[in-house]
PDB file of N, CA and C in Angstrom:
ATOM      1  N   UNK A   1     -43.633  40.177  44.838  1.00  0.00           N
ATOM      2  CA  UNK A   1     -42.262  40.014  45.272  1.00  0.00           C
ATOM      3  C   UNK A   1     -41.322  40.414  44.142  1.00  0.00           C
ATOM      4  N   UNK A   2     -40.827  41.053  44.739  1.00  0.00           N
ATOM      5  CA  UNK A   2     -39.549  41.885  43.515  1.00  0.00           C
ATOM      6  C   UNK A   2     -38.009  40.840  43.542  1.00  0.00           C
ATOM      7  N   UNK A   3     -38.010  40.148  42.743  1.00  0.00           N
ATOM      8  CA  UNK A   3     -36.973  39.304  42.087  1.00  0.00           C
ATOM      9  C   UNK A   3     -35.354  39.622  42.248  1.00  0.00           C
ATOM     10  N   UNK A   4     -34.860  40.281  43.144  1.00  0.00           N
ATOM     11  CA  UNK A   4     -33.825  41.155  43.067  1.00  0.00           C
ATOM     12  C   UNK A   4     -32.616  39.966  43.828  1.00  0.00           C
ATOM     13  N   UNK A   5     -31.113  39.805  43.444  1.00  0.00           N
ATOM     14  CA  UNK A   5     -30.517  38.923  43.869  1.00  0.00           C
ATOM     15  C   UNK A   5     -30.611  38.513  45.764  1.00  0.00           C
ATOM     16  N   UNK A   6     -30.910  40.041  46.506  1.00  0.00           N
ATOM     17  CA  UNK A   6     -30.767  39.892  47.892  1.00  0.00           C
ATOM     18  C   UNK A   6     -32.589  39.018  48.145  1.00  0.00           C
ATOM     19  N   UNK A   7     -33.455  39.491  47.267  1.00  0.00           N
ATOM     20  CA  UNK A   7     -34.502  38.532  47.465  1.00  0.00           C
ATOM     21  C   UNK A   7     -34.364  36.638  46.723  1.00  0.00           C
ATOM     22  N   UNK A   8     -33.457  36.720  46.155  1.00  0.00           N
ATOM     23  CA  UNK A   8     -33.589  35.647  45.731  1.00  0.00           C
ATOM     24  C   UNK A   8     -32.259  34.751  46.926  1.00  0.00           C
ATOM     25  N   UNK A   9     -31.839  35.406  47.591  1.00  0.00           N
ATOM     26  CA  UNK A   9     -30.709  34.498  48.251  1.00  0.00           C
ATOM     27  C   UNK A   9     -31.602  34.275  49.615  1.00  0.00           C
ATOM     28  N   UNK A  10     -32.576  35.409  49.919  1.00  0.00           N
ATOM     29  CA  UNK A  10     -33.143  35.048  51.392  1.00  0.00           C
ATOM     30  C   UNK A  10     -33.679  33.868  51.250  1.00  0.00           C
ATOM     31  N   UNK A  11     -34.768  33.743  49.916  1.00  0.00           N
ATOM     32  CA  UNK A  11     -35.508  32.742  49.427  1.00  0.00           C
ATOM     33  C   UNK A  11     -34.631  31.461  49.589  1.00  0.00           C
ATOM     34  N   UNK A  12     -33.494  31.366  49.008  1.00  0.00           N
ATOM     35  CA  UNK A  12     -32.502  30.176  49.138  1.00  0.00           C
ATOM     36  C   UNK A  12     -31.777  30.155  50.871  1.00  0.00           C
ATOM     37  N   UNK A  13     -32.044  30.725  51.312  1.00  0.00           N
ATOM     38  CA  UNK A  13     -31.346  30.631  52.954  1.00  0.00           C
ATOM     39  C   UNK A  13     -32.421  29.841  53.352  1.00  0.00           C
ATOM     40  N   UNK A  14     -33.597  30.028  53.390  1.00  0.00           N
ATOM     41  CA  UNK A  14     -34.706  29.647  54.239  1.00  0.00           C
ATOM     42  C   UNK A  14     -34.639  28.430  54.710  1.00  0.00           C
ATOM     43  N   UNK A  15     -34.442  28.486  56.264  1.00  0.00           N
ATOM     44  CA  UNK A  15     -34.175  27.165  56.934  1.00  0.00           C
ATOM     45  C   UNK A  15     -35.491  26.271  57.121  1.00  0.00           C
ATOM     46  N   UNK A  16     -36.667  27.205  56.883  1.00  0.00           N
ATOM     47  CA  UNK A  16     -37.984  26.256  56.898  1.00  0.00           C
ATOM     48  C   UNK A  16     -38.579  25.510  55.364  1.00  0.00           C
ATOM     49  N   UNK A  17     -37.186  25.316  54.789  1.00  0.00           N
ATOM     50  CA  UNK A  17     -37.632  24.995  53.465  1.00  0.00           C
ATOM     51  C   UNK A  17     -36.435  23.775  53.322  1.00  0.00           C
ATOM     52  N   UNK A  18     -36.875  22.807  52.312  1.00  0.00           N
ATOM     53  CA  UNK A  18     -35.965  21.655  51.775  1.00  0.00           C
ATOM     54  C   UNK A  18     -35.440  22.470  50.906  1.00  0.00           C
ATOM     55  N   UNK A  19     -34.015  21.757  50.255  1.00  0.00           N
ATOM     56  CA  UNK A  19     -33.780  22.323  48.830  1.00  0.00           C
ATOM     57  C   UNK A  19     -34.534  22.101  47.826  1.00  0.00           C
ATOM     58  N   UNK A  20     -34.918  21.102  47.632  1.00  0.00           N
ATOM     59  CA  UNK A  20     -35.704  20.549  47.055  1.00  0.00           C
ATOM     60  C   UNK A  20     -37.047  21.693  46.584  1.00  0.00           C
ATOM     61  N   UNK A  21     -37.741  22.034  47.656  1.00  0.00           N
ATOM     62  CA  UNK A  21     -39.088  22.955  47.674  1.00  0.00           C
ATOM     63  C   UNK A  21     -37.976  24.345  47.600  1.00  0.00           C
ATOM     64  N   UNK A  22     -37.068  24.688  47.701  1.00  0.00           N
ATOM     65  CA  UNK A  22     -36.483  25.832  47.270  1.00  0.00           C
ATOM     66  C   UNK A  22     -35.712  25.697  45.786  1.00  0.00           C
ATOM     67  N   UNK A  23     -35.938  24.776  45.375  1.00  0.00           N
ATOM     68  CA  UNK A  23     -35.504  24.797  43.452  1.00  0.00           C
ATOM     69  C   UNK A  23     -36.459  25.000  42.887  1.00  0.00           C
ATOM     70  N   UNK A  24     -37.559  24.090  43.532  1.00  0.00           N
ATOM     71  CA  UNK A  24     -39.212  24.097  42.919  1.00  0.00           C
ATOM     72  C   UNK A  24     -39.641  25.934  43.490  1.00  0.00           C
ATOM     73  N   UNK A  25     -39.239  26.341  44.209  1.00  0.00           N
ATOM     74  CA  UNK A  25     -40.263  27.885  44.152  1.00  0.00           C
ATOM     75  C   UNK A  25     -39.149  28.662  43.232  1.00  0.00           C
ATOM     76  N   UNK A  26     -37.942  28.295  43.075  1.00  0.00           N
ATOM     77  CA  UNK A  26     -37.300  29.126  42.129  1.00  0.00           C
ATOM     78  C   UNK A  26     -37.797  29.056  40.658  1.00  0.00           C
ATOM     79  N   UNK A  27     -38.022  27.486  40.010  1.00  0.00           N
ATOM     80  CA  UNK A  27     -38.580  27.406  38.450  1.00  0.00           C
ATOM     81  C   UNK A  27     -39.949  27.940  38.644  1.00  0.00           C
ATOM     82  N   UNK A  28     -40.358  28.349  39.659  1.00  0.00           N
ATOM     83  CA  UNK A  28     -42.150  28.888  39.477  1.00  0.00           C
ATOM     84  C   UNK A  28     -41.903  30.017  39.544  1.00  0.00           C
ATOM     85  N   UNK A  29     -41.126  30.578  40.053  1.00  0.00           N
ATOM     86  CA  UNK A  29     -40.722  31.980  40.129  1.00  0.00           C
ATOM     87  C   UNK A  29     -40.059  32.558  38.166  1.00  0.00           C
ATOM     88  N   UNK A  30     -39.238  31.366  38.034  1.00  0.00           N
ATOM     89  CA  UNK A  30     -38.622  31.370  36.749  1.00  0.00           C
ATOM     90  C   UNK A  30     -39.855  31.683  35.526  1.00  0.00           C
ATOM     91  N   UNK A  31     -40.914  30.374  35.727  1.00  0.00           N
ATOM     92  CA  UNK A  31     -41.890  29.968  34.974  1.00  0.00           C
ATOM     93  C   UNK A  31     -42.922  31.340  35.027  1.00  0.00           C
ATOM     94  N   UNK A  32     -43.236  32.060  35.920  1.00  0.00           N
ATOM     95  CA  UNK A  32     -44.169  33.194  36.175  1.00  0.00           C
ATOM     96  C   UNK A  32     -43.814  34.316  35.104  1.00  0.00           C
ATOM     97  N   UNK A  33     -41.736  34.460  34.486  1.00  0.00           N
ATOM     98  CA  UNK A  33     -41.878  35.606  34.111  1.00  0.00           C
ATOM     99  C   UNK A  33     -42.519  35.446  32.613  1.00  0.00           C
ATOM    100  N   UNK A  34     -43.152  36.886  32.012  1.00  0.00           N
ATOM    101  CA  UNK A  34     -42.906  36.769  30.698  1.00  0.00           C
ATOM    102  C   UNK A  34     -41.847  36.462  29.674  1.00  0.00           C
ATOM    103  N   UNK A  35     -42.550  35.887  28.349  1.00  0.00           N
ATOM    104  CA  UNK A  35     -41.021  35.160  27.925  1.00  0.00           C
ATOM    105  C   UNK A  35     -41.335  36.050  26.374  1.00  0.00           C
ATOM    106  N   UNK A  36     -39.900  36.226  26.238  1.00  0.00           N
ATOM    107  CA  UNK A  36     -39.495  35.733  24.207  1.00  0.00           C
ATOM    108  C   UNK A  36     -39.270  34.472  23.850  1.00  0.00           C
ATOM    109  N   UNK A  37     -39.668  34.216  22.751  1.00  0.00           N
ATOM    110  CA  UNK A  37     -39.693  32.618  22.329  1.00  0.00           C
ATOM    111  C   UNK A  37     -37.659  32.930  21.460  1.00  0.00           C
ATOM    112  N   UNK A  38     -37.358  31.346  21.486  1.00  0.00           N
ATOM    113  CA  UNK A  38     -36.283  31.403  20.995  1.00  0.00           C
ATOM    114  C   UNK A  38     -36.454  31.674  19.254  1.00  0.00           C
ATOM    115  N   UNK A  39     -35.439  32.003  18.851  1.00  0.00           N
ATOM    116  CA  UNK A  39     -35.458  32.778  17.436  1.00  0.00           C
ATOM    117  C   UNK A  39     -35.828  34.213  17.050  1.00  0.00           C
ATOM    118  N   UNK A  40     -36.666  34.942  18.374  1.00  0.00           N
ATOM    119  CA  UNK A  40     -36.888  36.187  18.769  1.00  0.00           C
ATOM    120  C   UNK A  40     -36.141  37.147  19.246  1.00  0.00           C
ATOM    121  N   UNK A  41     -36.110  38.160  17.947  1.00  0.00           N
ATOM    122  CA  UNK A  41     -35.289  39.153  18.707  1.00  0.00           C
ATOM    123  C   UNK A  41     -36.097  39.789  19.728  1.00  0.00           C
ATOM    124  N   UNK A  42     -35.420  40.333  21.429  1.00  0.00           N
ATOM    125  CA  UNK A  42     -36.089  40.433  22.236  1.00  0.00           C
ATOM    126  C   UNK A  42     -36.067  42.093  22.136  1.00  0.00           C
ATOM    127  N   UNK A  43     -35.207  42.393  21.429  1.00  0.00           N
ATOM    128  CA  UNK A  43     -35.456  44.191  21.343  1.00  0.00           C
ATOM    129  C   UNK A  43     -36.230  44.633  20.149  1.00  0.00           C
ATOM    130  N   UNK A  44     -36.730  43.438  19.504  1.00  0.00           N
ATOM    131  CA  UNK A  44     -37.957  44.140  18.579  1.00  0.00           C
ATOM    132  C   UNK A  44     -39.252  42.863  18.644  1.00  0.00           C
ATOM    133  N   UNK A  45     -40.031  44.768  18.809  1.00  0.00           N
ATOM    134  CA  UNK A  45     -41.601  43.619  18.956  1.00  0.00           C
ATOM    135  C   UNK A  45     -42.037  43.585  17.818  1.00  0.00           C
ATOM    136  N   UNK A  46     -42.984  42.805  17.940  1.00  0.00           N
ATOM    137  CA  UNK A  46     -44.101  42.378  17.054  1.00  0.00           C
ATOM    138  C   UNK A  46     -44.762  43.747  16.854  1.00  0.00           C
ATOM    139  N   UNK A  47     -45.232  43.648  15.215  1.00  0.00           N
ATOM    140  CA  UNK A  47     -46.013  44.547  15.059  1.00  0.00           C
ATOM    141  C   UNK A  47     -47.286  44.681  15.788  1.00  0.00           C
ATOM    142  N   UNK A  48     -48.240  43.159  16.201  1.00  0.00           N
ATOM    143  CA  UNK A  48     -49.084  43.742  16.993  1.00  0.00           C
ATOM    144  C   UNK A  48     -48.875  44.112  18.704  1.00  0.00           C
ATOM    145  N   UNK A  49     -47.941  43.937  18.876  1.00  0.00           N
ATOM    146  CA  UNK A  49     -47.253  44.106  20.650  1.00  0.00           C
ATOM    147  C   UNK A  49     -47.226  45.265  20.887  1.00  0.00           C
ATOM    148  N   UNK A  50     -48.029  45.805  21.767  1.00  0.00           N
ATOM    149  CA  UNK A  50     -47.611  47.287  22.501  1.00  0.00           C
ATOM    150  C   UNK A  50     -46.343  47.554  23.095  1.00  0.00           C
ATOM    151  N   UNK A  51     -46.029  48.814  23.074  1.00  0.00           N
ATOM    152  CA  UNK A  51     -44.946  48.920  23.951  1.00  0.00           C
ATOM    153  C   UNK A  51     -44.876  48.867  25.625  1.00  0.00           C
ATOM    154  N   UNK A  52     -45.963  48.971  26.367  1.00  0.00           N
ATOM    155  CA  UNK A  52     -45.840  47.852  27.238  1.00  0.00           C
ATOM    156  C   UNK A  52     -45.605  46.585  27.636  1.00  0.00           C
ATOM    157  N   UNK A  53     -46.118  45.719  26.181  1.00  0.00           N
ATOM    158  CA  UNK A  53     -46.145  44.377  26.294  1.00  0.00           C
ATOM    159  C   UNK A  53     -44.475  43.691  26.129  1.00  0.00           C
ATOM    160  N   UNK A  54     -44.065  45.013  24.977  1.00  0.00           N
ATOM    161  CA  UNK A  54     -42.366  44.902  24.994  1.00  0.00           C
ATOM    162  C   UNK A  54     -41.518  45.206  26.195  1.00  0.00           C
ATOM    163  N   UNK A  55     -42.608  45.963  26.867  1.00  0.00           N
ATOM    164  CA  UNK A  55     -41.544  46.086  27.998  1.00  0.00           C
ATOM    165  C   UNK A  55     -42.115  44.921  29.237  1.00  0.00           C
ATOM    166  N   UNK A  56     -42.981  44.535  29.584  1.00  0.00           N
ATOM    167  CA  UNK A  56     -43.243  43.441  30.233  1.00  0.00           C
ATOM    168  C   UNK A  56     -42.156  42.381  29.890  1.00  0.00           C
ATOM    169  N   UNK A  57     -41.913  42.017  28.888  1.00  0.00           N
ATOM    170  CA  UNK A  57     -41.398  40.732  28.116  1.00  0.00           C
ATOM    171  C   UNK A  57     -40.210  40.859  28.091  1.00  0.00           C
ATOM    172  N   UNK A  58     -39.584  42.183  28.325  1.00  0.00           N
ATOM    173  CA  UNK A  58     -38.126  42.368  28.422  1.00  0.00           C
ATOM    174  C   UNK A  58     -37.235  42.097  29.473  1.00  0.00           C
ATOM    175  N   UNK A  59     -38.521  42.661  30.261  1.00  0.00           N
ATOM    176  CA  UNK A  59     -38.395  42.528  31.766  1.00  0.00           C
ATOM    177  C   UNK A  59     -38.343  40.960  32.583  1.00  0.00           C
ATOM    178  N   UNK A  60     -39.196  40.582  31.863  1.00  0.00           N
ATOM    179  CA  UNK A  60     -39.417  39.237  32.142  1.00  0.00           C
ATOM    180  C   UNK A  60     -38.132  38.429  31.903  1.00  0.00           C
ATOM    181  N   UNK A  61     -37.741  38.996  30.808  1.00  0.00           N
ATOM    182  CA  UNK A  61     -36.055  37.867  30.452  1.00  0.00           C
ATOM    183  C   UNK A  61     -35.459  38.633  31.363  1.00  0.00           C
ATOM    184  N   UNK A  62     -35.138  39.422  31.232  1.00  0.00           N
ATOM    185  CA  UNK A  62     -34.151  40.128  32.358  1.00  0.00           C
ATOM    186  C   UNK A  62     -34.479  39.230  33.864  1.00  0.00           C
ATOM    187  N   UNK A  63     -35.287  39.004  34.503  1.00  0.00           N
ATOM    188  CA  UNK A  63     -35.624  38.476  35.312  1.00  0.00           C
ATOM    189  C   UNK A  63     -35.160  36.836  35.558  1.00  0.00           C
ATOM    190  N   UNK A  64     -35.970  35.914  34.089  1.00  0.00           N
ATOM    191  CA  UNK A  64     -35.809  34.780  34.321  1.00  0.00           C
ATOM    192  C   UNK A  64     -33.936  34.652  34.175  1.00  0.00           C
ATOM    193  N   UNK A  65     -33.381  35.366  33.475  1.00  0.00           N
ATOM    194  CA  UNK A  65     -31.832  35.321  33.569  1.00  0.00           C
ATOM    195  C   UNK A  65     -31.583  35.426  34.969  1.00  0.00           C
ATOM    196  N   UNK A  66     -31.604  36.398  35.344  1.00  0.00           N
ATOM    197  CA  UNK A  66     -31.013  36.471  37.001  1.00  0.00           C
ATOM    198  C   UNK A  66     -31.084  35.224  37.366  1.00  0.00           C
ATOM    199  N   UNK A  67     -32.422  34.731  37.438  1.00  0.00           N
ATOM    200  CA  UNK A  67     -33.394  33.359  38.319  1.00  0.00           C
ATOM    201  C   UNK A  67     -31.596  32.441  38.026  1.00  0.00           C
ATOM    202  N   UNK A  68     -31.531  32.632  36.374  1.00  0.00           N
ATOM    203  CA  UNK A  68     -30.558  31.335  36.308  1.00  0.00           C
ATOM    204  C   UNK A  68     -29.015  31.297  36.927  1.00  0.00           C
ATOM    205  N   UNK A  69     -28.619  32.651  36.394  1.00  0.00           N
ATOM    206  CA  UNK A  69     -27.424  33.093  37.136  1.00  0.00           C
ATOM    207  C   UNK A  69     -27.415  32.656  38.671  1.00  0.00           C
ATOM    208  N   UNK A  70     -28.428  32.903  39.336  1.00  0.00           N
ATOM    209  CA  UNK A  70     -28.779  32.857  40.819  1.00  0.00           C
ATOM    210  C   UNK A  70     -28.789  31.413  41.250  1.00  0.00           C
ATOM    211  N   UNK A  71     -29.278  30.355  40.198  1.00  0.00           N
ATOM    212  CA  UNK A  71     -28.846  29.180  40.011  1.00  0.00           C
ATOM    213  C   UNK A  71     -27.794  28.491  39.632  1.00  0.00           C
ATOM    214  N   UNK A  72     -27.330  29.119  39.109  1.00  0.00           N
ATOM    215  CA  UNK A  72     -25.710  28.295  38.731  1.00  0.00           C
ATOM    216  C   UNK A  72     -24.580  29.080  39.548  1.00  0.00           C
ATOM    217  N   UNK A  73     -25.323  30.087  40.360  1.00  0.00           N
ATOM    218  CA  UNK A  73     -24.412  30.378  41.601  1.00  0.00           C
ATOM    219  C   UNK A  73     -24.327  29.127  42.764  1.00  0.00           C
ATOM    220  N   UNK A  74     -25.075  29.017  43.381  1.00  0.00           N
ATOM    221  CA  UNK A  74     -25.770  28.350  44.448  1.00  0.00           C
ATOM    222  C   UNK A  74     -26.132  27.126  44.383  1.00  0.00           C
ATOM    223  N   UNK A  75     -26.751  26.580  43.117  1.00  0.00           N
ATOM    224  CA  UNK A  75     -26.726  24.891  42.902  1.00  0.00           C
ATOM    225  C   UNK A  75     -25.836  24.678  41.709  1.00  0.00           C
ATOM    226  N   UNK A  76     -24.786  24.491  41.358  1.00  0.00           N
ATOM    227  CA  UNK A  76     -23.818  24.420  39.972  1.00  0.00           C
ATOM    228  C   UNK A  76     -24.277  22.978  39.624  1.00  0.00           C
ATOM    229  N   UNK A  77     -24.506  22.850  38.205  1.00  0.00           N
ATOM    230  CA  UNK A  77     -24.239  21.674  37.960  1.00  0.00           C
ATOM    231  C   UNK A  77     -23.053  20.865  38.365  1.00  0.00           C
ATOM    232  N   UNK A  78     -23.974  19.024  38.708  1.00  0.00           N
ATOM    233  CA  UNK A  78     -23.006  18.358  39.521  1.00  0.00           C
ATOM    234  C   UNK A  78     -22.713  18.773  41.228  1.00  0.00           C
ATOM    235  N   UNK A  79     -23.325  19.292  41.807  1.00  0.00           N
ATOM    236  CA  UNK A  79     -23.513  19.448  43.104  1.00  0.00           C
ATOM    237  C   UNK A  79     -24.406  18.943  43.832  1.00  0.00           C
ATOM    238  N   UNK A  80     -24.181  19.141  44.876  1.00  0.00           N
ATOM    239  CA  UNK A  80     -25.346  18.294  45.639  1.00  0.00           C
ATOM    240  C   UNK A  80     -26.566  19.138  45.811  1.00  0.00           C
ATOM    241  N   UNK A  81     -26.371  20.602  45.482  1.00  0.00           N
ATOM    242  CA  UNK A  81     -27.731  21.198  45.722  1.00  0.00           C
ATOM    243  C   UNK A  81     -28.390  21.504  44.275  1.00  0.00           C
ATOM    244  N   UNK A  82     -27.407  20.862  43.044  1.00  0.00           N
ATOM    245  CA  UNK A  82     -28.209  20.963  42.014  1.00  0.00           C
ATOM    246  C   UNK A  82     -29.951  20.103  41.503  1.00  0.00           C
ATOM    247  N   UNK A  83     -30.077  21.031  40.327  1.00  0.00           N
ATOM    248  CA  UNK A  83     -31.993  20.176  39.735  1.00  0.00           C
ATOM    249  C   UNK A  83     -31.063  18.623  39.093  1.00  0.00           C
ATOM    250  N   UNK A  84     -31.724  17.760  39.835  1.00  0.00           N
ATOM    251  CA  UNK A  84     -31.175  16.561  38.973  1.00  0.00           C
ATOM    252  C   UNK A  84     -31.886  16.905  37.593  1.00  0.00           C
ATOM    253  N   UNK A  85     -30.961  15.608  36.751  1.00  0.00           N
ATOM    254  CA  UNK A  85     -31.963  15.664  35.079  1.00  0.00           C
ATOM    255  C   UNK A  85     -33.636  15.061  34.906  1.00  0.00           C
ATOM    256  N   UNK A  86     -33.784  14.153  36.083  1.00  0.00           N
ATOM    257  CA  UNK A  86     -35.585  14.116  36.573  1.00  0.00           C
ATOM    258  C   UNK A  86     -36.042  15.113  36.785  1.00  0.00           C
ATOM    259  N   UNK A  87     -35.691  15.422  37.538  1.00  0.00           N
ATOM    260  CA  UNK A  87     -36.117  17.004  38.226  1.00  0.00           C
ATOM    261  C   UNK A  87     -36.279  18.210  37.327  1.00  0.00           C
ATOM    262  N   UNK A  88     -36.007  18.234  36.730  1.00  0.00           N
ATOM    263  CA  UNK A  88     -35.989  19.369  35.279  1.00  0.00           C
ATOM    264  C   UNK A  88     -36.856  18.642  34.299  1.00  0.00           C
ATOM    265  N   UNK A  89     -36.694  17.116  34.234  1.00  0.00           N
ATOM    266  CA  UNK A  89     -37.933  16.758  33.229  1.00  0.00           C
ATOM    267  C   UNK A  89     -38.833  17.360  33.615  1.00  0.00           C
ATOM    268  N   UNK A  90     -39.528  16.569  34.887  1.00  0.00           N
ATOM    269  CA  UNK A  90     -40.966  16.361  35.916  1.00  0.00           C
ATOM    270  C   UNK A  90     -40.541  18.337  35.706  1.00  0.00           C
ATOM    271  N   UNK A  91     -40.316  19.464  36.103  1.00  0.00           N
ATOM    272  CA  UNK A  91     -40.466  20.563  35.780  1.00  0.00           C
ATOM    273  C   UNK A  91     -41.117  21.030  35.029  1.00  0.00           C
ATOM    274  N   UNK A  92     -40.568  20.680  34.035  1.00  0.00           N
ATOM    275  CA  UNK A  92     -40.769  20.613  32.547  1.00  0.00           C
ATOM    276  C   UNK A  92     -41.748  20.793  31.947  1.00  0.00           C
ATOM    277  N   UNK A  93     -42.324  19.713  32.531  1.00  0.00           N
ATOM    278  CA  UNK A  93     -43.275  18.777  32.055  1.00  0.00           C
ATOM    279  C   UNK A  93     -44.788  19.387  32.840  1.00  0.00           C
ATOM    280  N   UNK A  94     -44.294  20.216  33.805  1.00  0.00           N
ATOM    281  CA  UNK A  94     -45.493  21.013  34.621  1.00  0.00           C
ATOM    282  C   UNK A  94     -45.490  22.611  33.838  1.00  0.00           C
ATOM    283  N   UNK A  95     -44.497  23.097  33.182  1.00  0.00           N
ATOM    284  CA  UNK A  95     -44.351  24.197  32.820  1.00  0.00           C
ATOM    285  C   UNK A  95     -45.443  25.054  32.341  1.00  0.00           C
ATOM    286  N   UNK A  96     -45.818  26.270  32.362  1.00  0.00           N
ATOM    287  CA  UNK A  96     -46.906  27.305  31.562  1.00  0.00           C
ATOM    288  C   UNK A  96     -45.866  27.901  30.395  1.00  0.00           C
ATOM    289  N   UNK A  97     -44.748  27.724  30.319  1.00  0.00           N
ATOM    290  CA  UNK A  97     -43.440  28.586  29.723  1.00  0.00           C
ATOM    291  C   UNK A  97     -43.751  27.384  28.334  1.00  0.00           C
ATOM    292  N   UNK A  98     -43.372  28.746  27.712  1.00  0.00           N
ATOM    293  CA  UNK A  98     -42.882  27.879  26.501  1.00  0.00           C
ATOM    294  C   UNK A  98     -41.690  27.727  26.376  1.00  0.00           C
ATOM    295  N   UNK A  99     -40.999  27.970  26.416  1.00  0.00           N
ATOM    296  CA  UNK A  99     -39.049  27.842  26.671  1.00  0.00           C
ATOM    297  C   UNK A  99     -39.029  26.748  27.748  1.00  0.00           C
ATOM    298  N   UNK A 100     -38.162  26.160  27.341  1.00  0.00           N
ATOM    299  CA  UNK A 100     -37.877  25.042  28.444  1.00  0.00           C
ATOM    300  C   UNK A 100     -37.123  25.812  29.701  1.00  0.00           C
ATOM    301  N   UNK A 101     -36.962  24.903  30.492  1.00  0.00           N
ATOM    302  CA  UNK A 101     -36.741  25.260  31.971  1.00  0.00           C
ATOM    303  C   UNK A 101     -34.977  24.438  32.330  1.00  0.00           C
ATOM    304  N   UNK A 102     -33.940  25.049  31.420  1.00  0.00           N
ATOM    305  CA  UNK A 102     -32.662  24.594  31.510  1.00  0.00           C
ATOM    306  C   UNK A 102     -31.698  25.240  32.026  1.00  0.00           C
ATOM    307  N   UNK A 103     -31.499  25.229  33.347  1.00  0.00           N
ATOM    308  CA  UNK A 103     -30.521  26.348  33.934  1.00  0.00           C
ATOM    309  C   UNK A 103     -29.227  25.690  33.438  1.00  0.00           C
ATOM    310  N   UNK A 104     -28.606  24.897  33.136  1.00  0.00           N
ATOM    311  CA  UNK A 104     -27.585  24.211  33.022  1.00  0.00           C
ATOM    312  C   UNK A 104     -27.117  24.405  31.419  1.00  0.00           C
ATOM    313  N   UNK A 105     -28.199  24.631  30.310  1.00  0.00           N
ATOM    314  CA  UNK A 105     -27.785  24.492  29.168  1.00  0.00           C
ATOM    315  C   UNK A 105     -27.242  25.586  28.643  1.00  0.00           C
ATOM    316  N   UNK A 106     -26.855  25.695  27.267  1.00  0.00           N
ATOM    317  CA  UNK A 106     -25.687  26.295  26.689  1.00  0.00           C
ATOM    318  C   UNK A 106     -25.985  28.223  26.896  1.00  0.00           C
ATOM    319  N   UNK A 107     -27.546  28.395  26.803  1.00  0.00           N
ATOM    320  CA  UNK A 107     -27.971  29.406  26.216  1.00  0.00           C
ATOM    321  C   UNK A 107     -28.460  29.774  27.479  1.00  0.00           C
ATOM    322  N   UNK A 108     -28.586  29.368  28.653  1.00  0.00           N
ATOM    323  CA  UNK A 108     -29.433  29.897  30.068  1.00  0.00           C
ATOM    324  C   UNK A 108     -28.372  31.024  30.641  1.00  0.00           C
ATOM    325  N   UNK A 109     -29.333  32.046  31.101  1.00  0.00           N
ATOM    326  CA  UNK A 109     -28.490  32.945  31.494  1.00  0.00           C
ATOM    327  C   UNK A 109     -27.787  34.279  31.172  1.00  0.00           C
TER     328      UNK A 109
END
């Protein structure tokens, strides 16, 4: 599935879904991409990183950004369709990501 804003709004329309199970397939969707760790510049790789792997990983932020943008469109913090602050723990706390899972904080996006 290609991540693109018109795929990510069908995903959020879906009347056979809670919000709830539509925040949760968005952070798995979030959690799936490749990441840069924070303190990483994302336009220079590692000496042992291929340039595929730079471009996987670029791609991947490029991606998990949208995810957030696409989130602070549609659930804003303080709304009723927002991730409560449980809800982002318990996330969290399931994550494969090493970056935390903060659509709300200073640097998301």
């Amino acid at each position: 599935m290609t991540l693109t804003p018109v795929s990510l709004a069908k995903l959020w329309r879906d009347p056979k879904s809670s919000v709830e199970a539509r925040r949760q397939l968005l952070f798995q969707r979030w959690d799936e991409c490749a990441e840069h760790l924070d303190g990483f510049d994302p336009e220079r790789a590692p000496d042992s990183e291929s340039a595929l792997d730079t471009q996987r990983r670029l791609a991947g932020q490029e991606v998990r950004d949208r995810i957030i943008r696409f989130i602070r469109n549609v659930a804003p913090a303080g709304s009723a369709d927002a991730y409560t602050p449980a809800e982002l723990e318990a996330l969290n706390g399931e994550r494969a990501s090493v970056q935390r899972f903060d659509p709300y904080g200073p640097r998301a996006g």
